[in-house]
C-alpha atoms as a PDB file:
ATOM      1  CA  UNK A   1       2.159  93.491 -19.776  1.00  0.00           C
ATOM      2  CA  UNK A   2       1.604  97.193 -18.557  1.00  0.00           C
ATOM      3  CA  UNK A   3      -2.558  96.200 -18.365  1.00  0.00           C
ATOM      4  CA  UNK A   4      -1.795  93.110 -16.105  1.00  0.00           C
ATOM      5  CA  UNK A   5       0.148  94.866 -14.325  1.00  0.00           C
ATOM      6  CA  UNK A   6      -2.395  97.619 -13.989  1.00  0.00           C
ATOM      7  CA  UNK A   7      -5.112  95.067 -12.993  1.00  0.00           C
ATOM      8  CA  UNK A   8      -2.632  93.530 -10.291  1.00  0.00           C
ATOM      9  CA  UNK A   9      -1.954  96.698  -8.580  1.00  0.00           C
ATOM     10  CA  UNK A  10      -6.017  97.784  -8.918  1.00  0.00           C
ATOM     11  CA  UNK A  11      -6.728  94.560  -7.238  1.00  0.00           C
ATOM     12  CA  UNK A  12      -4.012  95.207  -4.301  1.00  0.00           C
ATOM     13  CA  UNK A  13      -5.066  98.880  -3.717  1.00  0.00           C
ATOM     14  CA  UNK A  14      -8.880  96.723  -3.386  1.00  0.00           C
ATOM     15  CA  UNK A  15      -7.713  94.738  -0.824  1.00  0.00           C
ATOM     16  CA  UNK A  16      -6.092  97.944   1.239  1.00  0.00           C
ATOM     17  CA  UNK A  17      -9.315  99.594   0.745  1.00  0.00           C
ATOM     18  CA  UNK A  18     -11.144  96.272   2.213  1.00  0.00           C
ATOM     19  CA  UNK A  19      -8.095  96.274   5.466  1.00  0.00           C
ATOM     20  CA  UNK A  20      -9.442 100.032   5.688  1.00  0.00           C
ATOM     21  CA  UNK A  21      -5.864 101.942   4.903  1.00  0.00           C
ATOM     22  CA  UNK A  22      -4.765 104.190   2.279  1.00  0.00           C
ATOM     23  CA  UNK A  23      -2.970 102.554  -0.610  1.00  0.00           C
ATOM     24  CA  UNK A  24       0.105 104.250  -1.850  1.00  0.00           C
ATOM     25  CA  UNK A  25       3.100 103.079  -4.645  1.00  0.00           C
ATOM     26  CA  UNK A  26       6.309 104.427  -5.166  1.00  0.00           C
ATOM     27  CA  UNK A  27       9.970 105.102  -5.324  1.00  0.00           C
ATOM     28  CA  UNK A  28      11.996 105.429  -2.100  1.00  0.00           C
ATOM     29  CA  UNK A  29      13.717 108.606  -1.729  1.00  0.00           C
ATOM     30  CA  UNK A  30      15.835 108.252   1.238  1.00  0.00           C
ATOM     31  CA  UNK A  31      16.853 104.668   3.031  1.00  0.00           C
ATOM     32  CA  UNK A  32      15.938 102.914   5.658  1.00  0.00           C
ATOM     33  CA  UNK A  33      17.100 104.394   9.255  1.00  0.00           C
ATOM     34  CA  UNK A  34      16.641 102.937  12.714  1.00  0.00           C
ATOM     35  CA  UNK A  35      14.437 104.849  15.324  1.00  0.00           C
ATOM     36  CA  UNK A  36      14.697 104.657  18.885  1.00  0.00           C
ATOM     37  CA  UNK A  37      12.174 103.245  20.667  1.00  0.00           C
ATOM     38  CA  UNK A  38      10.194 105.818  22.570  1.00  0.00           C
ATOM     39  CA  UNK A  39       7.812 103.082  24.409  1.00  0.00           C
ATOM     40  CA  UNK A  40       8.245  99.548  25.634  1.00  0.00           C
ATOM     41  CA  UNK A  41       5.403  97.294  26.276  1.00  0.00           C
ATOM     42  CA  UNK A  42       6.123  94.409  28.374  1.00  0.00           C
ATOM     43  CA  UNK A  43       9.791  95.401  28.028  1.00  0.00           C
ATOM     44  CA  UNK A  44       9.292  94.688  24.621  1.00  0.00           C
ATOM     45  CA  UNK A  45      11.013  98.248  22.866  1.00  0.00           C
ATOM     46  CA  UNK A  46       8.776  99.671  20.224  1.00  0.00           C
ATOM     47  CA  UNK A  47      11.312 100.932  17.654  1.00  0.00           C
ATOM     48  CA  UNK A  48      10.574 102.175  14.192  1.00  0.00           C
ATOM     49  CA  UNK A  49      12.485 101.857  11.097  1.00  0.00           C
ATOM     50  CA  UNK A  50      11.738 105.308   8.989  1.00  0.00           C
ATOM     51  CA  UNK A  51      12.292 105.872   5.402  1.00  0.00           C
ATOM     52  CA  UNK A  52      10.907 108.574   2.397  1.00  0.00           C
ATOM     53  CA  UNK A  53       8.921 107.296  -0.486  1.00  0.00           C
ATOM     54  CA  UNK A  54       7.764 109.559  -3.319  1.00  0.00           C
ATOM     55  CA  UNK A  55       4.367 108.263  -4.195  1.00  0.00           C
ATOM     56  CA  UNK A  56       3.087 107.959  -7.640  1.00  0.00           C
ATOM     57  CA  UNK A  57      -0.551 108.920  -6.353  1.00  0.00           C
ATOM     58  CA  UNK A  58      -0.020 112.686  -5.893  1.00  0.00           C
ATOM     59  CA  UNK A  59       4.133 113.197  -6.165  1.00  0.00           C
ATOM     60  CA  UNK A  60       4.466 113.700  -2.610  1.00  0.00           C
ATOM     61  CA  UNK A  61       7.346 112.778  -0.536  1.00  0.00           C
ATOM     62  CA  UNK A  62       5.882 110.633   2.627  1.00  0.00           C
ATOM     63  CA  UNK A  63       7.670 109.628   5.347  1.00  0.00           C
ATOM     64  CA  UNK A  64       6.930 106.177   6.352  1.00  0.00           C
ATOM     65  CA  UNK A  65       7.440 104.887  10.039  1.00  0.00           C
ATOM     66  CA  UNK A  66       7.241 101.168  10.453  1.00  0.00           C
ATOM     67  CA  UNK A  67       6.851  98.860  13.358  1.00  0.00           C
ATOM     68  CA  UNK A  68       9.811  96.553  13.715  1.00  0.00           C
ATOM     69  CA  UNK A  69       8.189  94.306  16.394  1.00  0.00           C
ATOM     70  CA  UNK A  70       5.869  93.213  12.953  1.00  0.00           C
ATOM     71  CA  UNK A  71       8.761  92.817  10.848  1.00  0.00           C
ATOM     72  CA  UNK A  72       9.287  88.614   9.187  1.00  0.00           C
ATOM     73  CA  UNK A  73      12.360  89.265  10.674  1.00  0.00           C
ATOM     74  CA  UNK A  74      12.615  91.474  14.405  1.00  0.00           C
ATOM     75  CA  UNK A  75      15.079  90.433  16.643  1.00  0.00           C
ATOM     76  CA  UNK A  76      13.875  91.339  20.206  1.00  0.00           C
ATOM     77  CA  UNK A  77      14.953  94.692  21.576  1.00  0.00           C
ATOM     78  CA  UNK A  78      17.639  95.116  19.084  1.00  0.00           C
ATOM     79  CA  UNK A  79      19.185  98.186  17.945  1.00  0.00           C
ATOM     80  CA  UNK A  80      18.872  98.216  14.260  1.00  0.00           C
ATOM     81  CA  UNK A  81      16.712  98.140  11.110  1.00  0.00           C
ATOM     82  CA  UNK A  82      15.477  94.708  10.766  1.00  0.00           C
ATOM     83  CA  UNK A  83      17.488  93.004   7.884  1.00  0.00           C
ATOM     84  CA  UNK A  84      14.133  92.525   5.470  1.00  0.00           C
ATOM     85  CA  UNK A  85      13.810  96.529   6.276  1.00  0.00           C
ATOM     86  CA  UNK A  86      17.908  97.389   6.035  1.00  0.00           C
ATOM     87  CA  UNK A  87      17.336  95.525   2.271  1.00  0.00           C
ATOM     88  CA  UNK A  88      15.309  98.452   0.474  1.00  0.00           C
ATOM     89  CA  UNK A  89      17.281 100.622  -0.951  1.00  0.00           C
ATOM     90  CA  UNK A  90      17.276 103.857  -2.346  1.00  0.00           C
ATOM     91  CA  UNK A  91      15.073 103.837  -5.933  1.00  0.00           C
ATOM     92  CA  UNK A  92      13.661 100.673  -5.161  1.00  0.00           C
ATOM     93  CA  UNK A  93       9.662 100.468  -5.272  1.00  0.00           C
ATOM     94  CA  UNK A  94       7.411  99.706  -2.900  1.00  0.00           C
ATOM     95  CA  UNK A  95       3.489  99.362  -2.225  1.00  0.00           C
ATOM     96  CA  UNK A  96       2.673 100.653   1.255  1.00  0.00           C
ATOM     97  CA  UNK A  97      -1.091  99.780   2.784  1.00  0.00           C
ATOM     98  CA  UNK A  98      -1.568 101.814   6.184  1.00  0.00           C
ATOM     99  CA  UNK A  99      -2.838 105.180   7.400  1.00  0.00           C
ATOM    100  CA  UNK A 100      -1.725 108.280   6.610  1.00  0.00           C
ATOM    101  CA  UNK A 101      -0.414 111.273   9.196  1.00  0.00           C
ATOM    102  CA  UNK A 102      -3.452 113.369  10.163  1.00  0.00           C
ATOM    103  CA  UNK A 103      -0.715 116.332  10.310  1.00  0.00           C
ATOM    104  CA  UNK A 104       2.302 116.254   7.797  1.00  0.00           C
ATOM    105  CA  UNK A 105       3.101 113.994   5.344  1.00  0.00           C
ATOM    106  CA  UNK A 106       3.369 110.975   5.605  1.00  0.00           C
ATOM    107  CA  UNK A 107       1.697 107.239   6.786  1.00  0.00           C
ATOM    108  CA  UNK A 108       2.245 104.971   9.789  1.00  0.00           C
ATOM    109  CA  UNK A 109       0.757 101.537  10.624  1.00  0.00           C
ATOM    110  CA  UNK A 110       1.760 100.066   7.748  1.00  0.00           C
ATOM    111  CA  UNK A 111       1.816  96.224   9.509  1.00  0.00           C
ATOM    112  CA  UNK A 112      -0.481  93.663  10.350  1.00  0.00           C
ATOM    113  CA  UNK A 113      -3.356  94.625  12.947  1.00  0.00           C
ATOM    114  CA  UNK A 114      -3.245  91.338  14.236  1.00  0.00           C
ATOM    115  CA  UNK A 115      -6.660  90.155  12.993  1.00  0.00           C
ATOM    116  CA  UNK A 116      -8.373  93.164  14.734  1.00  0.00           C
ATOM    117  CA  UNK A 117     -11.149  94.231  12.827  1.00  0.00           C
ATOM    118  CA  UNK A 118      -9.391  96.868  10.977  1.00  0.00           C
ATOM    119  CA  UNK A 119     -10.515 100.192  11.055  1.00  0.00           C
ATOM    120  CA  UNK A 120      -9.209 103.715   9.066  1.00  0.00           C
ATOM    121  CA  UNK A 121      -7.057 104.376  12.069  1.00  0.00           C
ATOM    122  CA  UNK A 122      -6.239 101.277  12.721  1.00  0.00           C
ATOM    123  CA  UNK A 123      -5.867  99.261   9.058  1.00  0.00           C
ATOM    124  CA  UNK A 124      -4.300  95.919   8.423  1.00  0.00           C
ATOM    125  CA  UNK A 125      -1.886  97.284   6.513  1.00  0.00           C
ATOM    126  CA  UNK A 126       1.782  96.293   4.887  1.00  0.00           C
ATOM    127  CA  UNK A 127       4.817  96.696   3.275  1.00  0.00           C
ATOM    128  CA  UNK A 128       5.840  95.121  -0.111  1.00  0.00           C
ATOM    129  CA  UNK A 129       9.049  95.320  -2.470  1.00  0.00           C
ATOM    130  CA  UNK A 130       8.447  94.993  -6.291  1.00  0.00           C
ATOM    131  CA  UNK A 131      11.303  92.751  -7.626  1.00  0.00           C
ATOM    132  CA  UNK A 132      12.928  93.938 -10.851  1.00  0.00           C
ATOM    133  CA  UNK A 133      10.284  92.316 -12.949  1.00  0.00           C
ATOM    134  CA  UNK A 134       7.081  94.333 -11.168  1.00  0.00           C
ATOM    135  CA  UNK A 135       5.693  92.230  -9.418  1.00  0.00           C
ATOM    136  CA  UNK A 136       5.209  92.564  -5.785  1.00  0.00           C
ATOM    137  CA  UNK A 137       6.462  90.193  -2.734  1.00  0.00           C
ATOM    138  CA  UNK A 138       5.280  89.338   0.164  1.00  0.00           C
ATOM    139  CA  UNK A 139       4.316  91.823   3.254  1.00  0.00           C
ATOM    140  CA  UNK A 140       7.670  92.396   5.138  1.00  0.00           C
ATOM    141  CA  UNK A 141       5.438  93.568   8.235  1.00  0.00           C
ATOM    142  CA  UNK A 142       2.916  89.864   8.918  1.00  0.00           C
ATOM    143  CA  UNK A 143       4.809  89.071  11.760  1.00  0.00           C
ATOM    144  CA  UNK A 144       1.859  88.478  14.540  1.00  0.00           C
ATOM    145  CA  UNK A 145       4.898  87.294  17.019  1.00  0.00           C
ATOM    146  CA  UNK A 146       4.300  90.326  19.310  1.00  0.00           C
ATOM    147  CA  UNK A 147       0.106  90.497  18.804  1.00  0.00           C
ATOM    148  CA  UNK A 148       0.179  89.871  22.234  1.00  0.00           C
ATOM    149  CA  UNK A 149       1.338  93.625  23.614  1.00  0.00           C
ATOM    150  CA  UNK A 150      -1.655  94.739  22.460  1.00  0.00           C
ATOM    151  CA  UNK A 151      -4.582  92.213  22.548  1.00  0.00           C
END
């Protein structure tokens, strides 16, 4: 079990290294919060939902920002953490594919790049839960509704 496993997660952290992001696992640490938006494109508000995940890389405590507009789940302009977000909890695991702060700790852009050719500052990244058995879902961050803004 533990080698399957193994070979799962060796095959997703190849496909983050392929998108051009940094692969990270781990445990979240504190839960899900909702973050102003700071910028609106299109009046479309660009609010984050922020949470701390202790990665099994290197120990580390990282603070995570994610997009809501890329969320399965955004509700325009709203003023909370989208419910697929709200859902992980504290201890849960996750696998995070993005890039990582160039000051601080901690990794951003963890969401589709809408087919962009992805780049190391730009990756086509995501955000997965592991279910209680270990194996991981789908990216909560695909949604390509709001590609638009930027393309």
């Amino acid at each position: 079990m533990f080698a399957l496993a193994s070979t799962a997660l060796a095959s997703e952290q190849s496909l983050c290294s392929a998108a051009k992001g940094s692969f990270l696992t781990g445990t979240v640490t504190a839960a899900p919060k909702f973050a102003a938006a700071t910028q609106t494109l299109q009046g479309i508000k660009l609010s984050h939902t922020k949470l701390s995940l202790r990665a099994d890389q290197d120990g580390k405590v990282y603070d995570v920002a994610i997009d809501n507009v890329f969320a399965v789940d955004y509700v325009k302009n709203a003023s909370s953490v989208p419910a697929s977000l709200a859902a992980i909890k504290v201890n849960d695991r996750l696998e995070l594919c993005g890039a990582k702060y160039t000051s601080g700790v901690g990794i951003h852009w963890v969401h589709t790049n809408c087919g962009d050719v992805p780049t190391t500052s730009a990756p086509n990244g995501w955000v997965k839960r592991f279910s209680a058995s270990g194996s991981v879902g789908s990216n909560l961050e695909r949604s390509q509704t709001y590609c638009y803004l930027w393309n």
